[in-house]
N, C-alpha and C. Protein backbone atom coordinates (compact mmCIF):
# COMPACT_ATOMS: atom_id res chain seq x y z
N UNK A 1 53.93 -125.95 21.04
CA UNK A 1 54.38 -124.62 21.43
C UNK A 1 55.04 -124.72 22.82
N UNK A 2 56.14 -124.12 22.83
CA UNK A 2 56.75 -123.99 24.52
C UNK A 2 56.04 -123.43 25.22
N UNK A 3 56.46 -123.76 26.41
CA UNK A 3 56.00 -122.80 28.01
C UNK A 3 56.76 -121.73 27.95
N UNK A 4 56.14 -120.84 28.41
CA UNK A 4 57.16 -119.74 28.98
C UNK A 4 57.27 -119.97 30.34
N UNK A 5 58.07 -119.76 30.90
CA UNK A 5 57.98 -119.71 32.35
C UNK A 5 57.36 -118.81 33.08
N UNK A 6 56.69 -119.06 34.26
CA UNK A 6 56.04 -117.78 34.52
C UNK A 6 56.41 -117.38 35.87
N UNK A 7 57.30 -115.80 35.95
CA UNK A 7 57.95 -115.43 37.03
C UNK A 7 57.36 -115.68 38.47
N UNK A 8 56.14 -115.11 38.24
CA UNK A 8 54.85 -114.96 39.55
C UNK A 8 53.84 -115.96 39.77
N UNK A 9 54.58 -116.83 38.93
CA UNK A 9 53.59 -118.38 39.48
C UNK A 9 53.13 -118.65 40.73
N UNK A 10 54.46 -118.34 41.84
CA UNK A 10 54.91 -119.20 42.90
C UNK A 10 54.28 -118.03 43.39
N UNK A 11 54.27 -117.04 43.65
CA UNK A 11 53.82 -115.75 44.64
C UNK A 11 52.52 -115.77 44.25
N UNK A 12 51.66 -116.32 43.19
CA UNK A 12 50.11 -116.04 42.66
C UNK A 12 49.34 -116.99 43.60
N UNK A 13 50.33 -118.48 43.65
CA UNK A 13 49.34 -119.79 44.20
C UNK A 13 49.70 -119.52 45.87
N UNK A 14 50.56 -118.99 45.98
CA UNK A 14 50.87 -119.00 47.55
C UNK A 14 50.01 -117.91 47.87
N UNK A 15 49.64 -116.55 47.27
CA UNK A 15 48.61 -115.36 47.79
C UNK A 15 47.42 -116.16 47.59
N UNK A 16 47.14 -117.27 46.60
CA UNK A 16 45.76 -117.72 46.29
C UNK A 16 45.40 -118.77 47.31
N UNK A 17 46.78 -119.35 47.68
CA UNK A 17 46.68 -120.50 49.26
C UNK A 17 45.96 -119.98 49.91
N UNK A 18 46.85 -118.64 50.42
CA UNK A 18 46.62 -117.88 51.98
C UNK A 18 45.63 -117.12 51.78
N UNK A 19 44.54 -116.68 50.40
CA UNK A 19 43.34 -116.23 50.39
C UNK A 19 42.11 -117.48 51.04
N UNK A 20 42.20 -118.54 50.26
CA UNK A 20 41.62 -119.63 50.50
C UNK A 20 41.65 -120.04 52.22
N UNK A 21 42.67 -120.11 52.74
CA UNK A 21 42.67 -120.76 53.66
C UNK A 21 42.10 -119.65 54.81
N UNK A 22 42.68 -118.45 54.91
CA UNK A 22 41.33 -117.36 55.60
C UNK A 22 40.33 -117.68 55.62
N UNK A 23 39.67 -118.18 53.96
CA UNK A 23 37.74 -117.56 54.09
C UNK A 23 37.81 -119.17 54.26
N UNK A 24 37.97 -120.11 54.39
CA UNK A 24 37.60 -121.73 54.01
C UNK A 24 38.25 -122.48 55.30
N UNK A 25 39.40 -122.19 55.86
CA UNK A 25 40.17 -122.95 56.53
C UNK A 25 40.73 -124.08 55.53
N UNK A 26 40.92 -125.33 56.45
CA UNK A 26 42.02 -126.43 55.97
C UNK A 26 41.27 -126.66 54.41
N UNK A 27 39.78 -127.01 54.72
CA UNK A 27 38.80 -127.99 53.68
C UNK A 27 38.92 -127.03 52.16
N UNK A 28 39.30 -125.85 52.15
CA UNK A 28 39.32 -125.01 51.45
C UNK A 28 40.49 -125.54 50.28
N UNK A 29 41.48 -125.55 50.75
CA UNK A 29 42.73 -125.54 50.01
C UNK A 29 43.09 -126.89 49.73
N UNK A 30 42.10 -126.82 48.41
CA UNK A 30 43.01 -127.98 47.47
C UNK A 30 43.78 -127.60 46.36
N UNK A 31 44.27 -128.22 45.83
CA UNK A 31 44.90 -127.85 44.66
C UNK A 31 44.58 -127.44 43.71
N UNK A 32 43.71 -128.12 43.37
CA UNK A 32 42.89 -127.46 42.31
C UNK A 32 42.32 -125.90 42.12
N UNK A 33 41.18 -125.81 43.71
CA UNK A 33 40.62 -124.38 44.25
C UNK A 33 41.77 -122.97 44.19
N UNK A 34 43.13 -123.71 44.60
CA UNK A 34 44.07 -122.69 44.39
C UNK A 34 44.99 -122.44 43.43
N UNK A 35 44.85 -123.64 42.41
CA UNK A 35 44.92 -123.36 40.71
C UNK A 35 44.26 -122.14 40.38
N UNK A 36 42.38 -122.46 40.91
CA UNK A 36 41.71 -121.38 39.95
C UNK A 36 41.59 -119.97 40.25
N UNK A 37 41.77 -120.32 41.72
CA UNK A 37 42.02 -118.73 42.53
C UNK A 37 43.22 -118.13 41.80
N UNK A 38 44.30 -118.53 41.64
CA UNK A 38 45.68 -117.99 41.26
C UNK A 38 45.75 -117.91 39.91
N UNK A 39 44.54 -118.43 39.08
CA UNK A 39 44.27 -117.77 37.61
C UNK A 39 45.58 -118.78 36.69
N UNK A 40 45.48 -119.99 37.14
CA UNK A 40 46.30 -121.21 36.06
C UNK A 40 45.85 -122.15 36.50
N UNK A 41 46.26 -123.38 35.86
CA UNK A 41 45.59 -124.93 36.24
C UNK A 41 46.38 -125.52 37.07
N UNK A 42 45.50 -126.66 37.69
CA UNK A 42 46.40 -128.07 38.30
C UNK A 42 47.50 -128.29 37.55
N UNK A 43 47.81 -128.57 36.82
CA UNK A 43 49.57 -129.15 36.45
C UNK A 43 50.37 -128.07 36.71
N UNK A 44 49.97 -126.57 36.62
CA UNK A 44 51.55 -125.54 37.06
C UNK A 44 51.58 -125.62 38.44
N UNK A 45 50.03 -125.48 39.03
CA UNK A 45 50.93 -125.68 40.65
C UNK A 45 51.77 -127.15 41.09
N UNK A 46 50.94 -127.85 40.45
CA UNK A 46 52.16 -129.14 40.89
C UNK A 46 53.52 -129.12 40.09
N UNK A 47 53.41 -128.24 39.22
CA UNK A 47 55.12 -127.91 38.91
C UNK A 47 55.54 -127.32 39.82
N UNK A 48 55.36 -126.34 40.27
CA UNK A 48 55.75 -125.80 41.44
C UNK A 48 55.69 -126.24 43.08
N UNK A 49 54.52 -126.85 43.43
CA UNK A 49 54.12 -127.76 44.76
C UNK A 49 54.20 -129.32 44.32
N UNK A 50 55.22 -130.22 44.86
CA UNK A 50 54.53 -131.40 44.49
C UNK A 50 53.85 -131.80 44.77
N UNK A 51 53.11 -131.52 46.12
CA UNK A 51 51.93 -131.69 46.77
C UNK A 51 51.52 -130.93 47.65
N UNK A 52 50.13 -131.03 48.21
CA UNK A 52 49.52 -130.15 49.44
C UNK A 52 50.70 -129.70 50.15
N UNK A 53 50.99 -130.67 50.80
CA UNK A 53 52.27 -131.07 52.10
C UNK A 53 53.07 -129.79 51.94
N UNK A 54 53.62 -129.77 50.48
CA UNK A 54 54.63 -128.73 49.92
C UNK A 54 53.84 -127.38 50.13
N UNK A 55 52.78 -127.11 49.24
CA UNK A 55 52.31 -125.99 49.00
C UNK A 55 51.63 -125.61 50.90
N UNK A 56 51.64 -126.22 51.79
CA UNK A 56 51.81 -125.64 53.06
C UNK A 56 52.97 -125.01 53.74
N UNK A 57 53.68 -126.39 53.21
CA UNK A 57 54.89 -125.76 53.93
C UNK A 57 55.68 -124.12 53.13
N UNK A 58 55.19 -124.26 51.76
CA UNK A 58 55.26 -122.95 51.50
C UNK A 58 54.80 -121.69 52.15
N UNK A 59 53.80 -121.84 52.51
CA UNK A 59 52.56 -121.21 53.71
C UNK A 59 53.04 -120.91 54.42
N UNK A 60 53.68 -121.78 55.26
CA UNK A 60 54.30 -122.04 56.66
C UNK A 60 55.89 -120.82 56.45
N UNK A 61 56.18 -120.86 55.60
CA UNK A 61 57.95 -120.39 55.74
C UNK A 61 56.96 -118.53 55.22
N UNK A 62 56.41 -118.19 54.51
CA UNK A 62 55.59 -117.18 54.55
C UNK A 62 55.21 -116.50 55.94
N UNK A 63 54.39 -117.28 56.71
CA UNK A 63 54.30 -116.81 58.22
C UNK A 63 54.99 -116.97 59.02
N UNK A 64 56.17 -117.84 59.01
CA UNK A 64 57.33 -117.67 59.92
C UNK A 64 58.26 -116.17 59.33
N UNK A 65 58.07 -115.74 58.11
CA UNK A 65 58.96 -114.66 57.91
C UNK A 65 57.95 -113.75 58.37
N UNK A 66 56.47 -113.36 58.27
CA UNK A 66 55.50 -112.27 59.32
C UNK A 66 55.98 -112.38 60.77
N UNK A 67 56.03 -113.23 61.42
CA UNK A 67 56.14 -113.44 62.39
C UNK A 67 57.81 -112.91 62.74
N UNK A 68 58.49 -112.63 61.94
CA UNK A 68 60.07 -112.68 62.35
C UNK A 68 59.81 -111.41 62.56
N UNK A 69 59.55 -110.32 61.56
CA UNK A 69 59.16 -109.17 60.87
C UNK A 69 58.63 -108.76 62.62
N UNK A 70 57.07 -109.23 63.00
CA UNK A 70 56.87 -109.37 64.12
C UNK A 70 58.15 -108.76 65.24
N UNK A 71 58.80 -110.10 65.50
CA UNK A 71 59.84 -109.84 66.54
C UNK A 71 61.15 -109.17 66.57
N UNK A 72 61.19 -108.93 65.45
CA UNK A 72 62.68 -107.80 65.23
C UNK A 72 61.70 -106.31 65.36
N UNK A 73 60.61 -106.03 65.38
CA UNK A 73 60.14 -104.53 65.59
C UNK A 73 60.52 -104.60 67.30
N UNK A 74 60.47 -104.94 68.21
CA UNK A 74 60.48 -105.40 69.57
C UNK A 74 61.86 -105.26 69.65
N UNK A 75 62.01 -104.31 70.73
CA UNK A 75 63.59 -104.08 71.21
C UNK A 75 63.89 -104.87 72.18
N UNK A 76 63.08 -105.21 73.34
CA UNK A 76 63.15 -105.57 74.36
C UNK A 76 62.84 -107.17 74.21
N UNK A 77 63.19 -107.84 74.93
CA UNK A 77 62.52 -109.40 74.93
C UNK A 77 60.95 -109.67 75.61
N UNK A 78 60.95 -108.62 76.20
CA UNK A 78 59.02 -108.65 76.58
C UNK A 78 58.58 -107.90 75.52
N UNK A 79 58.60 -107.19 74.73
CA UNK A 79 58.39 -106.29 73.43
C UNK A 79 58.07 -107.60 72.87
N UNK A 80 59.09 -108.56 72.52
CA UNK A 80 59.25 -109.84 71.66
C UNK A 80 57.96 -110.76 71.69
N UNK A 81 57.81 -111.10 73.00
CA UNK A 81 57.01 -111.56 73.40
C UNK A 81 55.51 -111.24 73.53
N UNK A 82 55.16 -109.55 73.26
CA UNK A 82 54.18 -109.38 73.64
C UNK A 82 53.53 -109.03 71.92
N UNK A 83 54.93 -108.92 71.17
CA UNK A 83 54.43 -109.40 69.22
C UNK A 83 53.97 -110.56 69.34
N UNK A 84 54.42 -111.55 70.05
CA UNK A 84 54.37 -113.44 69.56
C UNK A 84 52.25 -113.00 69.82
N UNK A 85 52.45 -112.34 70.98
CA UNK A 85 50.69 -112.71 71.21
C UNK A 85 49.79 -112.03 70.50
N UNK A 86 50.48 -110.53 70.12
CA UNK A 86 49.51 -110.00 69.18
C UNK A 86 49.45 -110.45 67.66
N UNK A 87 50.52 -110.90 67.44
CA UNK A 87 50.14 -111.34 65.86
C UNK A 87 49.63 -113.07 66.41
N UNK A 88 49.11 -113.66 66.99
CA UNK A 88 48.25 -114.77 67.30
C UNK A 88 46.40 -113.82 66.77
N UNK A 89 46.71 -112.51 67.84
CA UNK A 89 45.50 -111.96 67.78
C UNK A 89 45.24 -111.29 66.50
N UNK A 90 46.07 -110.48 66.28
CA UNK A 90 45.81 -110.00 64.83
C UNK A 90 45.44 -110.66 63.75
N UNK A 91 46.55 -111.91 63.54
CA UNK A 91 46.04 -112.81 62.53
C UNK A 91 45.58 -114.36 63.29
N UNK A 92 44.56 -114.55 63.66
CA UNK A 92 44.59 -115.99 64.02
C UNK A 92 44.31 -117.19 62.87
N UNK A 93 44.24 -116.55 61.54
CA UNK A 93 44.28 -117.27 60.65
C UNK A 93 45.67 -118.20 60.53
N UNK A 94 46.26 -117.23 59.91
CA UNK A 94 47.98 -117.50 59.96
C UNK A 94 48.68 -118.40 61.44
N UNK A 95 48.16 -117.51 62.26
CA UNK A 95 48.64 -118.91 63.65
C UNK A 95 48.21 -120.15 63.67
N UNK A 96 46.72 -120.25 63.34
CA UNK A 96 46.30 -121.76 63.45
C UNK A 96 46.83 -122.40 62.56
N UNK A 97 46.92 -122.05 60.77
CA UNK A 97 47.81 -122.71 60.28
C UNK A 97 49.35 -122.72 60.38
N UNK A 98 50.01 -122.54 60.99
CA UNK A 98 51.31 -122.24 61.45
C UNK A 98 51.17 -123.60 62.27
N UNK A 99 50.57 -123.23 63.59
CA UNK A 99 50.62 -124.36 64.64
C UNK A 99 50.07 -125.63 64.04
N UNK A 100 48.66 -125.87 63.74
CA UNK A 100 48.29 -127.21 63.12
C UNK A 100 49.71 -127.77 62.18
N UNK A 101 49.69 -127.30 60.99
CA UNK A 101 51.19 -127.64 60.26
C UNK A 101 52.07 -127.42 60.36
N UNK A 102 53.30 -127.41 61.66
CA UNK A 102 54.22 -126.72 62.23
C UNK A 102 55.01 -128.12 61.74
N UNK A 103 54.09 -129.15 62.07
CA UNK A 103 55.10 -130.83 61.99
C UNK A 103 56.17 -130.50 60.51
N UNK A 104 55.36 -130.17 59.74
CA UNK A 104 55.76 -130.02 58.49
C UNK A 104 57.51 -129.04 57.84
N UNK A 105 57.43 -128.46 58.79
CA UNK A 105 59.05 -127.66 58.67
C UNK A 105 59.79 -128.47 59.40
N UNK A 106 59.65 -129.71 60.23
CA UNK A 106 61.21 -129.93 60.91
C UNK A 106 60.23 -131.59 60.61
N UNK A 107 60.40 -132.51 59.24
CA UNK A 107 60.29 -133.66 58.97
C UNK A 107 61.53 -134.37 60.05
N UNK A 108 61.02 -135.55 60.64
CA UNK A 108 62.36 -136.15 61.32
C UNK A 108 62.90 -137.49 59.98
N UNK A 109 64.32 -137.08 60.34
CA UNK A 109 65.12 -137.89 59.18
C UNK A 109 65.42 -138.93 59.93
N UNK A 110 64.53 -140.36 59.43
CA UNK A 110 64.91 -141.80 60.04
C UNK A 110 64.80 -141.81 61.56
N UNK A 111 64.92 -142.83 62.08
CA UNK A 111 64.74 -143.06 63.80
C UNK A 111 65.91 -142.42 64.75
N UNK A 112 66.45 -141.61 64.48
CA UNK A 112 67.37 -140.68 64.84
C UNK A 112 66.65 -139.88 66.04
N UNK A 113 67.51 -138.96 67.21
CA UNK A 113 67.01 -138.18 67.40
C UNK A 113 66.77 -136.93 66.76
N UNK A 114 65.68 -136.29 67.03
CA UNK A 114 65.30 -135.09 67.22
C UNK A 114 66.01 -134.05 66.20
N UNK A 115 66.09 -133.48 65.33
CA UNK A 115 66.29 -131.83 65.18
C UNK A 115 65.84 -131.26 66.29
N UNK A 116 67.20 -130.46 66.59
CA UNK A 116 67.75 -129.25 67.57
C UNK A 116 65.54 -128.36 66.79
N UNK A 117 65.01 -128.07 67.53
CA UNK A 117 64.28 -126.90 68.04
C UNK A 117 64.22 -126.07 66.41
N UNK A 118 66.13 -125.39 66.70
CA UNK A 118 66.25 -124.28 66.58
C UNK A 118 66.25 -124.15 64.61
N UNK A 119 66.37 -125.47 64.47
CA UNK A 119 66.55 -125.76 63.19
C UNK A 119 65.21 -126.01 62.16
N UNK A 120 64.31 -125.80 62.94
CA UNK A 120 63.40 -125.95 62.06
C UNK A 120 62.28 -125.11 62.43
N UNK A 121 62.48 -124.18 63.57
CA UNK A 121 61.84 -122.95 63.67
C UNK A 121 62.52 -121.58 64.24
N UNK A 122 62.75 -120.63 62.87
CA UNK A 122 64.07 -120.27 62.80
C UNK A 122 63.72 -119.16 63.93
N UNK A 123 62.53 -118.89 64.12
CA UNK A 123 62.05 -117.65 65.04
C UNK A 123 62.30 -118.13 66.84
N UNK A 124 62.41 -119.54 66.78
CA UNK A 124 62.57 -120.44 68.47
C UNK A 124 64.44 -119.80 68.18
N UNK A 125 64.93 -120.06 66.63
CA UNK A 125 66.44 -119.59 67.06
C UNK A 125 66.64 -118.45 67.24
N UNK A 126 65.71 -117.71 66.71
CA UNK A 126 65.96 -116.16 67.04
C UNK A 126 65.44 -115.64 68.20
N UNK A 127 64.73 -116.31 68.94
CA UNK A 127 64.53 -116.17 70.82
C UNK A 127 65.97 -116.60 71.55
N UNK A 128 66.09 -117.69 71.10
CA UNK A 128 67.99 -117.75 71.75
C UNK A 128 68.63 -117.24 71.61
N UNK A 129 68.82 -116.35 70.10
CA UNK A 129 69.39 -115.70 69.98
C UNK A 129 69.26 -114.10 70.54
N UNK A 130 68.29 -113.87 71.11
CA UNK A 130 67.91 -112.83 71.77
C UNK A 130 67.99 -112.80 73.23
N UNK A 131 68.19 -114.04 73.56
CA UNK A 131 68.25 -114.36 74.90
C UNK A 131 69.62 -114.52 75.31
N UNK A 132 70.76 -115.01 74.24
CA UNK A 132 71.91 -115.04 74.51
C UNK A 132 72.27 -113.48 74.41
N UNK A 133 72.21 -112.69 73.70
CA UNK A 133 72.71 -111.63 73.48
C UNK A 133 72.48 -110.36 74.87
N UNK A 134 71.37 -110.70 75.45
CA UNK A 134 71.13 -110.38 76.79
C UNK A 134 71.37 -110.81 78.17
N UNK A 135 71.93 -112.13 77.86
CA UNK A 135 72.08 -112.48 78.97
C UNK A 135 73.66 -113.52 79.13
N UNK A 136 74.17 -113.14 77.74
CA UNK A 136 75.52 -113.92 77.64
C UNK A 136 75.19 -115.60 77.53
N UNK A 137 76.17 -115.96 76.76
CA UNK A 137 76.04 -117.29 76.68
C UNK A 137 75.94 -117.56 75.00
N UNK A 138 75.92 -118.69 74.95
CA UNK A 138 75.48 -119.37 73.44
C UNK A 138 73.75 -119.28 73.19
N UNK A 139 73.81 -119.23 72.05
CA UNK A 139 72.02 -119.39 71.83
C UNK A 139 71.57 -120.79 72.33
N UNK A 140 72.26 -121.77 72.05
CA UNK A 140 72.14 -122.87 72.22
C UNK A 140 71.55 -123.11 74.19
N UNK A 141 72.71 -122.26 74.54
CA UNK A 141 72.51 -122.42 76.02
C UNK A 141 71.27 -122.20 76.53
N UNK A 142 70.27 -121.26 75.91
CA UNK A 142 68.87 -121.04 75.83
C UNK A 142 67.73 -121.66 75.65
N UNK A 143 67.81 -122.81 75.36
CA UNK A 143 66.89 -123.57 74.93
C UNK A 143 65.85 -123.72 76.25
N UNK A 144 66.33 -124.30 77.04
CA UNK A 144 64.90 -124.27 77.90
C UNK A 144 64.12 -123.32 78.64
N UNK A 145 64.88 -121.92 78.47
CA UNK A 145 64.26 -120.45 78.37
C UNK A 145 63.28 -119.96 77.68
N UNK A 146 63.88 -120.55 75.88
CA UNK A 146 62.96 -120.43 74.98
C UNK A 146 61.88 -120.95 74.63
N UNK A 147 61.93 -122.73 75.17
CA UNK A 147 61.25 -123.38 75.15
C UNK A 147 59.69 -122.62 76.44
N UNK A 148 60.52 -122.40 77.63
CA UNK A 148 59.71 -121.63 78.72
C UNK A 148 58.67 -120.80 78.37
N UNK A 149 59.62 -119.50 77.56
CA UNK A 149 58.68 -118.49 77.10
C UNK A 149 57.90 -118.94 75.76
N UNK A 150 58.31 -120.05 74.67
CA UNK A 150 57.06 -120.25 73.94
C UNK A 150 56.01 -120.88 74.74
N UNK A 151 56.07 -122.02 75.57
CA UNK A 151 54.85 -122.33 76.23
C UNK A 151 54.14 -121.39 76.71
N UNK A 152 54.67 -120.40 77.74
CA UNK A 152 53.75 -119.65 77.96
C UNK A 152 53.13 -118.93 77.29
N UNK A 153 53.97 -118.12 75.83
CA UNK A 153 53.37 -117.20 74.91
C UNK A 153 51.95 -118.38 74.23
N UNK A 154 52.37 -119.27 73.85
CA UNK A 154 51.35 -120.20 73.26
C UNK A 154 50.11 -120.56 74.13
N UNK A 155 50.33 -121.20 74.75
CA UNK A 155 49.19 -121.07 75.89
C UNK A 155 48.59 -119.86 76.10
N UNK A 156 49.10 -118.57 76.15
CA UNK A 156 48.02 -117.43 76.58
C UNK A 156 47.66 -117.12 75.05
N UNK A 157 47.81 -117.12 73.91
CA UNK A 157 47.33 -116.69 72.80
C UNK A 157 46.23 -118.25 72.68
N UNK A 158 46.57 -119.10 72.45
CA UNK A 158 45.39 -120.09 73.06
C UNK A 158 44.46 -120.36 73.03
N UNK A 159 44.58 -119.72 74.28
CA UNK A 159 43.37 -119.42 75.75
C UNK A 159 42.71 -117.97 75.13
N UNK A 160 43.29 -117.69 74.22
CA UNK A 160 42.38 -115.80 73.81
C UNK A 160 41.85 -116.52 72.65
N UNK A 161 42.63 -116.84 72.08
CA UNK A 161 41.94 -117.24 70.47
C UNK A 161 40.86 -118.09 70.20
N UNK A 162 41.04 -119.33 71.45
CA UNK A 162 39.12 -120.15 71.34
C UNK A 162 38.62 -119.31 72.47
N UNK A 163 38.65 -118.56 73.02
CA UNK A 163 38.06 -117.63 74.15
C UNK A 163 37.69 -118.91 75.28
N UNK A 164 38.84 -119.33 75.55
CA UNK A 164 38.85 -120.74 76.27
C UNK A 164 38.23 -119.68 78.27
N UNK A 165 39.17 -118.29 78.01
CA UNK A 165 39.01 -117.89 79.74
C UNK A 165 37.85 -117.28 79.71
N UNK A 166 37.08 -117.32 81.05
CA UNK A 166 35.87 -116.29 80.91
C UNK A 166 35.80 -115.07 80.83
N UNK A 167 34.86 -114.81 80.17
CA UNK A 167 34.54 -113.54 79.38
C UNK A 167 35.01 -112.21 80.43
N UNK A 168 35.55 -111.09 79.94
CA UNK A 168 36.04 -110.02 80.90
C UNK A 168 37.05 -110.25 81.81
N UNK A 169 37.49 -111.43 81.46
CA UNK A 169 38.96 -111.69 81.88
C UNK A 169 40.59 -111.80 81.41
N UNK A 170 39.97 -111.30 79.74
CA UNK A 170 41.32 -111.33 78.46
C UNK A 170 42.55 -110.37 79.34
N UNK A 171 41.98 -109.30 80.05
CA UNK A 171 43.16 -108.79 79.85
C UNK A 171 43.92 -109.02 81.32
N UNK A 172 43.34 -109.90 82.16
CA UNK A 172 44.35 -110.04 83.84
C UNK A 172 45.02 -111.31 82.91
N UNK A 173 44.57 -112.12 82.20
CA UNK A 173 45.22 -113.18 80.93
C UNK A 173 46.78 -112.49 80.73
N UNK A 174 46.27 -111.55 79.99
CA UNK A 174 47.36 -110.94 79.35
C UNK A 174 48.78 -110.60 80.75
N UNK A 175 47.81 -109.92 81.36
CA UNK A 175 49.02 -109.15 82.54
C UNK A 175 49.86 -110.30 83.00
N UNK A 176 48.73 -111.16 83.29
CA UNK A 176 49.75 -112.54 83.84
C UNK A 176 51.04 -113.51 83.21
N UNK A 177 50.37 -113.42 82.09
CA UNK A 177 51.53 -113.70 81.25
C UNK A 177 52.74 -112.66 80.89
N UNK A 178 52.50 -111.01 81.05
CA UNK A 178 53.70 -110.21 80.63
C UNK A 178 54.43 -110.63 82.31
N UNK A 179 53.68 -111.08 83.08
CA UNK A 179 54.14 -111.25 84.48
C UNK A 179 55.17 -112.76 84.48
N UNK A 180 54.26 -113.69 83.49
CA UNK A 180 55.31 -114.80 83.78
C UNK A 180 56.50 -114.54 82.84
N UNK A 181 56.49 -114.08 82.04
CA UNK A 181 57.23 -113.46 81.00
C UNK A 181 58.77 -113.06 81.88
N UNK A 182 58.61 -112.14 82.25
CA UNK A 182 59.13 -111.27 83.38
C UNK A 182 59.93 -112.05 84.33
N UNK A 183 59.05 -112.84 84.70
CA UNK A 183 59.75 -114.17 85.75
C UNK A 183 60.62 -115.19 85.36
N UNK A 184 60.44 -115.76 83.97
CA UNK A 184 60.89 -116.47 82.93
C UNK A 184 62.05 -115.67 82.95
N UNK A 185 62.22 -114.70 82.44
CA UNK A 185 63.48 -113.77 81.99
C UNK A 185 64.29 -112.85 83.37
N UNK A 186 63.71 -113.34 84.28
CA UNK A 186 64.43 -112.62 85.82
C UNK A 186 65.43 -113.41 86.54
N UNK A 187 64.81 -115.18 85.76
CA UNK A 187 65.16 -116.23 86.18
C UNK A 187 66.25 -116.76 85.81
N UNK A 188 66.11 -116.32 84.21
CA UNK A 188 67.42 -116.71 83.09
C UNK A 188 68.45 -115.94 83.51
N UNK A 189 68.34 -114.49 83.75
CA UNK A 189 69.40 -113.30 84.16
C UNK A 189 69.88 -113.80 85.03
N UNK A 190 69.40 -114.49 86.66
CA UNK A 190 70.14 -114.95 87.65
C UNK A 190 71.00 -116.30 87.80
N UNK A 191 70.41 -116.99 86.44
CA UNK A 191 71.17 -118.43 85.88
C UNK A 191 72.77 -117.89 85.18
N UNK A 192 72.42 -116.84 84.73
CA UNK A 192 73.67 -116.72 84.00
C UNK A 192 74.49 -115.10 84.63
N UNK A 193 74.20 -115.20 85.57
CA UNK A 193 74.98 -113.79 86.59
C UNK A 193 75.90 -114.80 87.17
C-alpha cells in the first residue's frame, strides 16, 4: 500500500521537539521520544530530519523567526535591544537552545574563512540593518556595532538567566546595560556624523 504524504508531519515533530526539549532539556530529544510525542514513528521523522543535527537546526530557524517577530515590534534600536533580553527572560528555554546550538546554522565550508556573521544569523543582519538605516552607511559597515550590542545584550540576559548577579540586583543589571546600550549607539552615531 502507498504512503500518503503527510502535510503536518514537519510542524507535528518540530511542536513535539520544542515540547520535549522545555520539560527534558537536551537528554530529552531523541528521535525516537519525538516520533512518539508527534504521534508517528522513527522512519517519518528521519524522512523528514536526517538526523538530530537537522531536526535542531529545524528548532533553531523556528526561534530565530520568534526572536525576529521579537525585534521588528521595537521601533527604536534600544526597544530592539531591550526584546533581545526579554525574550531570553520570557523564554529561557528557546535561548539556551538557540545559543548551545547556534554552531549549527553557520556550518564552516572547508578551511576557508569565516561566514560573514550576517549570514548565518539573519537577526545579527537585521541589527545592521537597523543600525545602517539609522545611522547611514551599509549594513555591512555595522558589524562591530552589532557585534558590540550582542555581547552586551548576551552577557546581561546571561547573568539573569543562571542568576549569576546577586540577588536584588536584576534590575541596576538591567539599567546598566539599557545604559551601555545607549553608549554603544551614541558612539556609532558619532562614527558616522
Amino acid at each position: 500500500m502507498p504512503r500518503h504524504p503527510d502535510p503536518d508531519l514537519e510542524e507535528r515533530v518540530l511542536k513535539a521537539a520544542d515540547g520535549l526539549w522545555k520539560r527534558g532539556g537536551e537528554r530529552a530529544l531523541t528521535m525516537r521520544a519525538v516520533a512518539r510525542a508527534a504521534g508517528t514513528n522513527t522512519p517519518a521523522v528521519y524522512r523528514r530530519f536526517k538526523n538530530r543535527e537537522d531536526l535542531i537546526r529545524g528548532l533553531l530557524l523556528r526561534i530565530a523567526g520568534r526572536i525576529r517577530q521579537e525585534f521588528e515590534q521595537g521601533e527604536t534600536l534600544e526597544q530592539v535591544a531591550e526584546a533581545y533580553v526579554e525574550f531570553a527572560l520570557k523564554m529561557p528555554n528557546e535561548y539556551e537552545l538557540f545559543y548551545r546550538h547556534s554552531g549549527l546554522m553557520s556550518p564552516r565550508k572547508g578551511r576557508g574563512a569565516p561566514r560573514p556573521i550576517r549570514e548565518s544569523r539573519p537577526n545579527f543582519a537585521l541589527t545592521e540593518q537597523l543600525l545602517a538605516k539609522n545611522f547611514g552607511g551599509s549594513a555591512e559597515h555595522h558589524t562591530q556595532t552589532a557585534l558590540a550590542l550582542w555581547a552586551l545584550l548576551h552577557g546581561t540576559s546571561s547573568l539573569l538567566l543562571t542568576q549569576s548577579i546577586p540577588e536584588g540586583h536584576e534590575e541596576a543589571l538591567r539599567e546598566a546595560c539599557r545604559a551601555g546600550v545607549r553608549a554603544v549607539l551614541k558612539a556609532a552615531g558619532r562614527q558616522n556624523s
